[in-house]
Protein backbone atom coordinates (compact mmCIF):
# COMPACT_ATOMS: atom_id res chain seq x y z
CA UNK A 1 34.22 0.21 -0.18
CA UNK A 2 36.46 2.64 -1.80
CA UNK A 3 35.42 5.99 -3.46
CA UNK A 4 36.20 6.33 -7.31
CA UNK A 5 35.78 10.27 -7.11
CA UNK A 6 32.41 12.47 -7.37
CA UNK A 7 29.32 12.03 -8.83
CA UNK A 8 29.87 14.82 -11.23
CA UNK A 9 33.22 13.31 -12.12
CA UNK A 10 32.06 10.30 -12.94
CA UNK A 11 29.13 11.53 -15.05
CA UNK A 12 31.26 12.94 -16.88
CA UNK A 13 33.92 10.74 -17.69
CA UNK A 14 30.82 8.29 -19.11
CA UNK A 15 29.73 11.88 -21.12
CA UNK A 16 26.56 12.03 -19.38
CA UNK A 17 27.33 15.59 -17.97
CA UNK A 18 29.32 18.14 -19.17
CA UNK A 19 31.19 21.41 -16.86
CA UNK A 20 28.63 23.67 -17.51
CA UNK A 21 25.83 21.00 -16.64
CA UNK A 22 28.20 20.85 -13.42
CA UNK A 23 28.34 24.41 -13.01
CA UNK A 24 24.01 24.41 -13.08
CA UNK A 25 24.25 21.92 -10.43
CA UNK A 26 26.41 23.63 -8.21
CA UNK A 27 24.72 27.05 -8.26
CA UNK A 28 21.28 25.12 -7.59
CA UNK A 29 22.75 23.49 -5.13
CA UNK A 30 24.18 27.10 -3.45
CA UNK A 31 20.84 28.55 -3.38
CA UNK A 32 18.85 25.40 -2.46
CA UNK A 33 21.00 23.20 -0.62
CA UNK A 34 20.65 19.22 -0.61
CA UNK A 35 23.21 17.19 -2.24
CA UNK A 36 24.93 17.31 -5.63
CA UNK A 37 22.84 14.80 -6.80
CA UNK A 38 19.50 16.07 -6.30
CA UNK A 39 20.71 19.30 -7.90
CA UNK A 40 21.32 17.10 -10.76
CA UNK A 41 17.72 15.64 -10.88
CA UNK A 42 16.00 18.88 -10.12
CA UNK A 43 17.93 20.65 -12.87
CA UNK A 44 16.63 17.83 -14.84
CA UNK A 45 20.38 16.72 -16.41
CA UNK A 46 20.05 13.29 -15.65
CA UNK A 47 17.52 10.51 -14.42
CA UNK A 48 16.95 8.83 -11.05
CA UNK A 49 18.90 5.65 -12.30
CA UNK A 50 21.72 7.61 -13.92
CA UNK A 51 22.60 8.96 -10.40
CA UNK A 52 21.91 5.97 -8.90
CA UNK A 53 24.54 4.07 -11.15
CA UNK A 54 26.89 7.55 -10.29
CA UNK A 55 26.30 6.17 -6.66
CA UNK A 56 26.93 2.89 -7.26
CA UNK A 57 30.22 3.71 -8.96
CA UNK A 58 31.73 6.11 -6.42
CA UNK A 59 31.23 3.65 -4.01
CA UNK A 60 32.18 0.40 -5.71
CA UNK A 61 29.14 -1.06 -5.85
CA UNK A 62 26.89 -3.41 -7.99
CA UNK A 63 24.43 -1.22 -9.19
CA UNK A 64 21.64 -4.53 -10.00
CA UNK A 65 18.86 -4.84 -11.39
CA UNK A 66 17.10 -8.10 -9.78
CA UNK A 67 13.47 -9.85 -10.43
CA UNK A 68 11.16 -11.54 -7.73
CA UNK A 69 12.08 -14.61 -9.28
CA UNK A 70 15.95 -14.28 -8.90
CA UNK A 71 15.65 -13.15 -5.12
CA UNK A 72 17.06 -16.13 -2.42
CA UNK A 73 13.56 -16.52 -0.75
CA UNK A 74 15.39 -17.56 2.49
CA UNK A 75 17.14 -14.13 2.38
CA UNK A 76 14.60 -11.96 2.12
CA UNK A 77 11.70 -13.74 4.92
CA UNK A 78 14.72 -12.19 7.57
CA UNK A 79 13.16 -9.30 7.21
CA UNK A 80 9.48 -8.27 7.27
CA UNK A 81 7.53 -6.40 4.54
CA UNK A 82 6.69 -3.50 6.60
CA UNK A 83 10.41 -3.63 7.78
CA UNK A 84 11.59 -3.52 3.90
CA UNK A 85 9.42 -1.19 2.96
CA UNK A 86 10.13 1.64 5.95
CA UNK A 87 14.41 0.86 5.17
CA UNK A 88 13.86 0.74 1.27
CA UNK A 89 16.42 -2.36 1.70
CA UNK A 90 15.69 -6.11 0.88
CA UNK A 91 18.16 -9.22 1.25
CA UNK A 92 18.42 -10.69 -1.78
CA UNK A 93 20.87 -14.01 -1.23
CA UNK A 94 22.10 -15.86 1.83
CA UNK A 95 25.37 -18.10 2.07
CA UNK A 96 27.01 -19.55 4.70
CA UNK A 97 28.42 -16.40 6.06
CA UNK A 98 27.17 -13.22 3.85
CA UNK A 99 23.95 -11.91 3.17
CA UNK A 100 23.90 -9.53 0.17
CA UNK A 101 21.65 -6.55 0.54
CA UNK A 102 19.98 -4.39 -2.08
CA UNK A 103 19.66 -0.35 -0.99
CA UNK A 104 18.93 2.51 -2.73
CA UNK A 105 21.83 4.73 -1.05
CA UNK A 106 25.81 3.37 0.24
CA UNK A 107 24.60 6.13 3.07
CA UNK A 108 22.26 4.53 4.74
CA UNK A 109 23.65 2.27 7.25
CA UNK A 110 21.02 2.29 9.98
CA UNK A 111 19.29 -0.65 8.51
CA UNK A 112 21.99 -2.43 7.01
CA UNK A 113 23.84 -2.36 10.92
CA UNK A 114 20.70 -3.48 12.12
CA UNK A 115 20.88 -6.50 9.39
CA UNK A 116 24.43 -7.05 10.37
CA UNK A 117 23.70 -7.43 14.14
CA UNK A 118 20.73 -9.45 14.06
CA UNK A 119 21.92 -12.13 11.50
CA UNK A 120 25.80 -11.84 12.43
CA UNK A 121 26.47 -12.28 9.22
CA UNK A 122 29.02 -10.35 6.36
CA UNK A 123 26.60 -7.43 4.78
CA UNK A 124 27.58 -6.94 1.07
CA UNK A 125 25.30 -4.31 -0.43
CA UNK A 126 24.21 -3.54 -4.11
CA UNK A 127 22.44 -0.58 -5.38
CA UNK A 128 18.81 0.15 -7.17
CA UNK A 129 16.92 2.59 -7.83
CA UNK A 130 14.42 3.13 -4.87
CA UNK A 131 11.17 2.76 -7.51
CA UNK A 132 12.43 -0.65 -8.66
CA UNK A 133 13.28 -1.92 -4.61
CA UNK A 134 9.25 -0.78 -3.68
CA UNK A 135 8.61 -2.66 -6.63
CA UNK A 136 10.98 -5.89 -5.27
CA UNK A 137 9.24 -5.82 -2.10
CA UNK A 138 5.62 -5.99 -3.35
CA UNK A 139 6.81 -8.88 -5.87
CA UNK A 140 8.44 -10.93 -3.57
CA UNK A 141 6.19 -10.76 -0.47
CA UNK A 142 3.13 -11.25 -2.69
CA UNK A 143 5.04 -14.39 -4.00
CA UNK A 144 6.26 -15.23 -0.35
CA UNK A 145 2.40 -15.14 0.31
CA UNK A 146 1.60 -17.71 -2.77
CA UNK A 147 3.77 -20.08 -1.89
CA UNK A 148 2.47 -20.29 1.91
CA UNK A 149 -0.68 -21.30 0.07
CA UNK A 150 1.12 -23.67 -2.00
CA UNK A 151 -0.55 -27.18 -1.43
CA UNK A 152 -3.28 -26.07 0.40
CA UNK A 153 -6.46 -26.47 -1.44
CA UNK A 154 -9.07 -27.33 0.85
CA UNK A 155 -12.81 -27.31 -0.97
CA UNK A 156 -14.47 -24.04 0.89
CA UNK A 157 -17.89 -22.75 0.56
CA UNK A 158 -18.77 -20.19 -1.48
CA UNK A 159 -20.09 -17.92 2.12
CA UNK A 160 -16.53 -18.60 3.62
CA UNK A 161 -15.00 -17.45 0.26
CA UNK A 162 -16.85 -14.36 0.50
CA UNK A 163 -15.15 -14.03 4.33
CA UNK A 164 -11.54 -14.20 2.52
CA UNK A 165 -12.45 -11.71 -0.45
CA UNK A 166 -13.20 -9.10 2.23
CA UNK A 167 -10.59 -10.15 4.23
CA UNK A 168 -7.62 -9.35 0.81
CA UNK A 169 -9.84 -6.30 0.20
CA UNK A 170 -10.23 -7.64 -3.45
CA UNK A 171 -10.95 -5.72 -6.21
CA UNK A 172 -12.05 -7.91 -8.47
CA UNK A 173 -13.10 -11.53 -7.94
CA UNK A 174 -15.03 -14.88 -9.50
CA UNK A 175 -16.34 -17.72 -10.14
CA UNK A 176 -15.11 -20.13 -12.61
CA UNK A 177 -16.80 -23.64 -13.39
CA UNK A 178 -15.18 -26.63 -15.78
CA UNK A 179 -17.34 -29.41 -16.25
CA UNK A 180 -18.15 -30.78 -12.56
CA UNK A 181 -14.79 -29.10 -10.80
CA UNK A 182 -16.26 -24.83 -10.05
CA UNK A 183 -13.86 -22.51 -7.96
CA UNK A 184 -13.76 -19.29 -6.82
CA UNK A 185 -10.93 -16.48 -7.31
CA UNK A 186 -9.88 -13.54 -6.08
CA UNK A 187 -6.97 -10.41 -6.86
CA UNK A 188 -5.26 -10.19 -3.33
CA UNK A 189 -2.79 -6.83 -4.13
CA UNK A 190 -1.70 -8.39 -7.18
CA UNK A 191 -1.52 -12.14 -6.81
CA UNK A 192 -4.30 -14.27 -7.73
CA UNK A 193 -6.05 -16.94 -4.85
CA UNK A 194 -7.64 -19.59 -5.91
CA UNK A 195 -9.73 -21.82 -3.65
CA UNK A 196 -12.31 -24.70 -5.06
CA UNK A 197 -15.83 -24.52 -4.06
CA UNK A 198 -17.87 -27.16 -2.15
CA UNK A 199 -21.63 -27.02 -1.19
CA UNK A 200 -24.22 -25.77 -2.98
CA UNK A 201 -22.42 -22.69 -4.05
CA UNK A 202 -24.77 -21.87 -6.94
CA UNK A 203 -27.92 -21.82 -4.40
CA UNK A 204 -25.93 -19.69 -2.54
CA UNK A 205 -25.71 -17.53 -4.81
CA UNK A 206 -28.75 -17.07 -6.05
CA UNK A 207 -29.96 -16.01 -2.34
CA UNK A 208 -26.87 -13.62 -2.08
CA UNK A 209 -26.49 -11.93 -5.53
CA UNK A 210 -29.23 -9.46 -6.46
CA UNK A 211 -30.65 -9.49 -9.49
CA UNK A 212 -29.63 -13.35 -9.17
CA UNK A 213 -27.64 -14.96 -12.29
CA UNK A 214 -31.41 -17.32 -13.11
CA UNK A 215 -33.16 -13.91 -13.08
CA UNK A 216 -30.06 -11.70 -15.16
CA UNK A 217 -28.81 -14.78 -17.28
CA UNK A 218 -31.68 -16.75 -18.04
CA UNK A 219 -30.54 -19.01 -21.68
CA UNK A 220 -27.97 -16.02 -22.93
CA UNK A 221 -24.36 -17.45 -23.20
CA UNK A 222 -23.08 -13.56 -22.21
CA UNK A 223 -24.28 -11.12 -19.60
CA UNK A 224 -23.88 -7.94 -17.55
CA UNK A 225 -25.80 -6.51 -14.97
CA UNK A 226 -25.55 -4.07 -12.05
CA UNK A 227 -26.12 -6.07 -9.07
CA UNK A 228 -25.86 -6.44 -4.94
CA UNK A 229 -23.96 -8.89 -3.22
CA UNK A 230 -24.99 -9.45 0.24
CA UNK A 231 -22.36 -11.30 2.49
CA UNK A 232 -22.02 -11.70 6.20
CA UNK A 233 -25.16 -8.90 6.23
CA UNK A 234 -23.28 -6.20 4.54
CA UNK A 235 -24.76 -5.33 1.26
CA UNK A 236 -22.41 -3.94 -1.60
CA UNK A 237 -22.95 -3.03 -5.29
CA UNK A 238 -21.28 -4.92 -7.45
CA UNK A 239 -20.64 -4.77 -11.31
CA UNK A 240 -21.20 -8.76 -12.65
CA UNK A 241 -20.12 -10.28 -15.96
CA UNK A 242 -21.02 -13.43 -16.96
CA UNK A 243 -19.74 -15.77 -20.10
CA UNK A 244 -20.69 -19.51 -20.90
CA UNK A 245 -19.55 -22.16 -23.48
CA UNK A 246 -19.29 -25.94 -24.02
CA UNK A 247 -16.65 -26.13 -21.31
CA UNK A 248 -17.94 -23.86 -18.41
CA UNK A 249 -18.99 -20.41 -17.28
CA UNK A 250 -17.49 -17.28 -15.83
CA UNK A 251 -18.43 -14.99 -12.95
CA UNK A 252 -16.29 -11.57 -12.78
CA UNK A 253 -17.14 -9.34 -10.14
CA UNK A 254 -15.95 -5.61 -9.47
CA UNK A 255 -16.96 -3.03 -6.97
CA UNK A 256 -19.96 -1.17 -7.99
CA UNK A 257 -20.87 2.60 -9.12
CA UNK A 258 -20.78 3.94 -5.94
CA UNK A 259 -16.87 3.13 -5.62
CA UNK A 260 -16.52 4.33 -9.06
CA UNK A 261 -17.72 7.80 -8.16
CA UNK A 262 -15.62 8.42 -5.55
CA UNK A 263 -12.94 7.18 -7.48
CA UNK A 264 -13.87 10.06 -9.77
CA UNK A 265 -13.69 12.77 -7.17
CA UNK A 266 -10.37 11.56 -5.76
CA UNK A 267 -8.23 9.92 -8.08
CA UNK A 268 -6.61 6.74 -6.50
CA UNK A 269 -3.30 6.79 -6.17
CA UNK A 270 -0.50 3.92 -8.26
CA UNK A 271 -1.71 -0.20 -7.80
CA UNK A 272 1.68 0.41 -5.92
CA UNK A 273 0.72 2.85 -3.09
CA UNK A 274 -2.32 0.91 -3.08
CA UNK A 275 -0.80 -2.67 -2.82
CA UNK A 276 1.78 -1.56 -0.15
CA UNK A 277 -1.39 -0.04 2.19
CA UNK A 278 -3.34 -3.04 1.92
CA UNK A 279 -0.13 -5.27 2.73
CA UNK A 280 0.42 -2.93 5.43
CA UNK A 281 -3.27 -3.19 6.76
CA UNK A 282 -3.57 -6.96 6.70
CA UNK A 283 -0.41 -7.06 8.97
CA UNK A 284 -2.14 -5.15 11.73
CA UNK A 285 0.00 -2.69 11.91
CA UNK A 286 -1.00 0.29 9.23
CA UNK A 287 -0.98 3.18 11.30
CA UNK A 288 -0.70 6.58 8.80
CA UNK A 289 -0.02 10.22 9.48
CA UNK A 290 -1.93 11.98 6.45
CA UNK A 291 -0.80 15.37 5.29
CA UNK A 292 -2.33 17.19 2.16
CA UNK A 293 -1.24 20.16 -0.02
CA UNK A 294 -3.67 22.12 0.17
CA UNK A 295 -4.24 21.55 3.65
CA UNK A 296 -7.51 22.38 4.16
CA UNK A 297 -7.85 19.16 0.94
CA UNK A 298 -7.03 16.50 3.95
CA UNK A 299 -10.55 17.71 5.66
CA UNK A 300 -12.42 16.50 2.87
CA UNK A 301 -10.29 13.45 1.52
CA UNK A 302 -9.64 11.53 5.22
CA UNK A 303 -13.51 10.33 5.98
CA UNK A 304 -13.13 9.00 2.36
CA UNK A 305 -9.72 6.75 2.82
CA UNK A 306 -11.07 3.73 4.19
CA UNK A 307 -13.33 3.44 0.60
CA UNK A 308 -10.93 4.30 -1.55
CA UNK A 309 -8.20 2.00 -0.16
CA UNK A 310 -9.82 -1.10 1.67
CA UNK A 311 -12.80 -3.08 0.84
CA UNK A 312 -16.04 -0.77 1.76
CA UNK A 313 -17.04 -4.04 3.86
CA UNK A 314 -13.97 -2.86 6.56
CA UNK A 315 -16.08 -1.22 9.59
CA UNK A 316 -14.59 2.13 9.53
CA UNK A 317 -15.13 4.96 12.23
CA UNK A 318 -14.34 8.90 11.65
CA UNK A 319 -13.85 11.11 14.64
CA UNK A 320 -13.68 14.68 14.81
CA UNK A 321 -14.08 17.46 17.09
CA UNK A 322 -15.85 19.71 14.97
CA UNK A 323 -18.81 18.55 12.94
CA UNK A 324 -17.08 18.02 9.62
CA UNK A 325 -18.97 16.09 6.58
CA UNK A 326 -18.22 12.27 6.86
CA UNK A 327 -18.00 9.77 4.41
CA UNK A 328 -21.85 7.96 3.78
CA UNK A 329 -19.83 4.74 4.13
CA UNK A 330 -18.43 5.33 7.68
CA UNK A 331 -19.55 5.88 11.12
CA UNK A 332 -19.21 9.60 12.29
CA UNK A 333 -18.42 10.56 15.83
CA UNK A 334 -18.38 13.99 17.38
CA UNK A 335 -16.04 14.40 20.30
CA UNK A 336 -16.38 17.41 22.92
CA UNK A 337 -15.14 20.51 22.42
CA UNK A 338 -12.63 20.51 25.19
CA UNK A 339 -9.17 18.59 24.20
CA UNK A 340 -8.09 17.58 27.37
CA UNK A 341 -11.38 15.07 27.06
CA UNK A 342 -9.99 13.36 23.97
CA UNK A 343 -7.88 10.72 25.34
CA UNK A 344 -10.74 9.23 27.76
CA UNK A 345 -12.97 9.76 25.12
CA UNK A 346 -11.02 7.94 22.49
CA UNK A 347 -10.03 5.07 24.82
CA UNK A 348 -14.40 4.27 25.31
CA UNK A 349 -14.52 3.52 21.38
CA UNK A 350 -12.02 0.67 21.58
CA UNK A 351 -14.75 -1.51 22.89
CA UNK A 352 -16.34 -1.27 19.50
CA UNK A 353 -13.31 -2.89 17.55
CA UNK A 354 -13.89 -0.73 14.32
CA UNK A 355 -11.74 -2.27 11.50
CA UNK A 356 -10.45 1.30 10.87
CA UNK A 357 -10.22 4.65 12.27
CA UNK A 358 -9.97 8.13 10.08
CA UNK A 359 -8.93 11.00 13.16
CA UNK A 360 -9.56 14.53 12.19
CA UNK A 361 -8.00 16.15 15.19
CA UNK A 362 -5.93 19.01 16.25
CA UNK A 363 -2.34 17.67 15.52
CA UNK A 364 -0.97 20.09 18.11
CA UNK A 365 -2.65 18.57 20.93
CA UNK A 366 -1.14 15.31 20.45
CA UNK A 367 -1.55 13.54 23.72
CA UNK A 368 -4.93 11.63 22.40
CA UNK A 369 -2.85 10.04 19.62
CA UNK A 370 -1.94 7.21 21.53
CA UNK A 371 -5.78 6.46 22.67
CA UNK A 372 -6.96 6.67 18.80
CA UNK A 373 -4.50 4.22 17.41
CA UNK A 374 -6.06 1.93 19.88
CA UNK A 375 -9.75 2.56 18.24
CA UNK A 376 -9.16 0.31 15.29
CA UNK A 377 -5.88 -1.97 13.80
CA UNK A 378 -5.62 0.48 10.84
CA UNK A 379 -5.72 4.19 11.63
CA UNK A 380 -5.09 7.78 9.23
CA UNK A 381 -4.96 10.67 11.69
CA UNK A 382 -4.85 13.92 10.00
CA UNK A 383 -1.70 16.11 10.84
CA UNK A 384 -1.36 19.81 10.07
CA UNK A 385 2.21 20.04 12.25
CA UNK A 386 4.24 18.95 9.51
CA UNK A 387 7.08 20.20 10.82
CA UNK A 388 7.27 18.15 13.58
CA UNK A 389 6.12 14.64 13.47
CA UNK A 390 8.03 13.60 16.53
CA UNK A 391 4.69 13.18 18.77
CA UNK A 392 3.44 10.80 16.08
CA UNK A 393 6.74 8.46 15.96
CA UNK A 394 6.57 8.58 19.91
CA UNK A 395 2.57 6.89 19.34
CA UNK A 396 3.80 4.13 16.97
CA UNK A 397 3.04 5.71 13.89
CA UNK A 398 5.59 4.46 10.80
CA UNK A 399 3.94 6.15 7.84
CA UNK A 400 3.25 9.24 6.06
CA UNK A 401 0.32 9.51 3.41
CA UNK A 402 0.89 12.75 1.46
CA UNK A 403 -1.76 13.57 -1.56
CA UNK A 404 -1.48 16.86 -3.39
CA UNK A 405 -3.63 18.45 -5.85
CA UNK A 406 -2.55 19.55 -9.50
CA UNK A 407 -3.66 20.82 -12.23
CA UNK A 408 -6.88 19.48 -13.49
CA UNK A 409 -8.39 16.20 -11.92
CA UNK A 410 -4.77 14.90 -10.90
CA UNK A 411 -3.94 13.94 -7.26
CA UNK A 412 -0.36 13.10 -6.44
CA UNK A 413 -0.22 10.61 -4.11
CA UNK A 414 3.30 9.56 -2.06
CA UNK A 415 3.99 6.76 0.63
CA UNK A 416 6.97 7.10 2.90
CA UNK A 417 8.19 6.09 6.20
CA UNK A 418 8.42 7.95 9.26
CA UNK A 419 12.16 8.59 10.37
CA UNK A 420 12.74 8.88 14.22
């Protein structure tokens, strides 16, 4: 790589910039430190991509701008999702001896050494914007993820269906019958499953779904009702739609009233956020500092994660040390008051295998942190140091979950990796 000059310079000479914007830069840069750049963007004088292409041109790179569909599959299954995501870096084509790389900064070279050594291959890198590589990584995996299921299309009943909508956390799923052939079909973080049915799916259904379609439907050709869906002896509210015509009918379902009110009090944050912590949850390996601004917010919002980000069928646990409200939907425990107890205490739970684990918990005593990422595959734990997040790198944690409150209604919600 050679360098073509600075950032400023080369904004410029493109008339993107001009001195003075330079000078505005440079004494926001004097009192807040940081790099050029970001005294660019906070100044507001140019965009994320604009400095991104600045980037790309200093250091004589492709600055690209790539779909799922483009992207060497080969390439990119070298690296995992959770591995993309926490590096912000994705191979995007494979030859015989290079593997090109996309990155949102020339500066990073952790991951793309890392690349290097593994594969022993030549790493040529390209640039994007780090919004469009998040966006990438979700595309491609989820496609990855279709094309495993790509000839497989074994008849399933409509019980074992219910197993699998649970299992992708679905937000919306149905039923869908043409002429003899009915299936069932459900939004896994973006990408569609299908699976046909077998069995007597519509007896099944009448016994699961509450008011039952004969009772809701009876002749009408269109429907809606507020109903509950009983599966594997969970009972959730669901909202059901229901159309019919010559050639079939329709079932849509969506989570019920009670999700929508929460929704209400805390705002979910982008299908984005969302899709990467479900991806990250159903590789067993979603472990999450949270931190909140206000800080006291994080007291009330962790017991409530589990709801608002997995499927409200997920067996979740929430374990404090000093009687805080917990969520309706999860299990509350109490631990003692003394800290040094924690760890022993924590390590009893695991027994119970609880799906997930919200830990409201003294960050500074950290030695228990360990013992409740071993309560449940997915875990949030509450952290008030966050100034030092060493202790919860050292316990395996690879995530940070920050939400913020605005003005109004708003929540800002922000997904990033832990750095060593």
């Amino acid at each position: 790589m050679t360098e073509r000059g600075s950032i400023g310079s080369i904004l410029m000479n493109v008339g993107r910039i001009t001195e003075g914007d330079v000078a505005t830069a440079l004494a926001y840069q004097r009192e807040h430190g940081g790099y050029f750049g970001e005294a660019l963007i906070a100044c507001d004088l140019v965009s994320e991509g604009e400095l991104e292409w600045g980037l790309a041109s200093q250091a004589d790179l492709p600055y690209v701008f790539p779909d799922a569909e483009s992207i060497d599959y080969e390439a990119a299954m070298l690296v995992s999702p959770e591995w993309a995501l926490a590096h912000l870096t994705l191979p995007i084509m494979k030859t015989e001896d290079t593997l090109t790389v996309i990155v949102e900064s020339p500066l990073k070279t952790k991951a793309v050494d890392e690349l290097r050594s593994r594969t022993e291959l030549n790493v040529e890198l390209a640039l994007a914007a780090p919004s469009k590589i998040r966006e990438l990584i979700r595309q491609v995996y989820a496609r990855a993820a279709a094309a495993e299921e790509e000839g497989y299309r074994a008849p399933i009943e409509l019980g074992d269906a219910w197993d699998e909508v649970v299992q992708a956390s679905a937000q919306r799923f149905g039923i869908s019958v043409r002429g003899p052939r009915a299936s069932v079909w459900w939004d896994d973080a973006g990408t569609i499953r299908r699976r046909p049915l077998s069995g007597d799916w519509e007896g099944y259904l009448e016994q699961s779904l509450s008011p039952s379609p004969r009772a809701a439907v009876g002749r009408n050709d269109r429907a809606m009702w507020d109903g509950t869906l009983s599966r594997a002896g969970t009972v959730t509210e669901v909202d059901v739609r229901f159309l019919r015509d010559e050639s079939g009918l329709e079932y849509l379902f969506h989570p019920g009233q009670q999700t929508s009110q929460l929704k209400d009090r805390f705002p979910p944050p982008s299908e984005g956020i969302l899709s990467e912590v479900r991806m990250l949850a159903r590789s067993g390996k979603a472990r999450f500092v949270v931190t909140s601004d206000p800080a006291s917010f994080g007291h009330e919002l962790l017991p409530h994660l589990p709801e608002l980000f997995l499927d409200p069928t997920w067996r979740s646990i929430y374990i404090n040390a000093e009687d805080r409200p917990a969520a309706a939907e999860a299990f509350s425990h109490r631990l003692s008051e003394d800290p040094a107890a924690w760890a022993s205490e924590l390590e009893a739970l695991r027994a119970f295998q609880f799906d997930v684990v919200t830990v409201d918990l003294s960050a500074e005593t950290s030695d228990w942190a360990t013992s409740a990422l071993d309560v449940a595959s997915v875990a949030f734990l509450l952290w008030s140091a966050v100034d030092d997040f060493g202790p919860a790198y050292e316990a395996g944690i690879r995530w940070q979950l920050h939400v913020a409150e605005r003005d109004g209604d708003d929540l800002d919600w922000t997904l990033e990796a832990l750095q060593a």
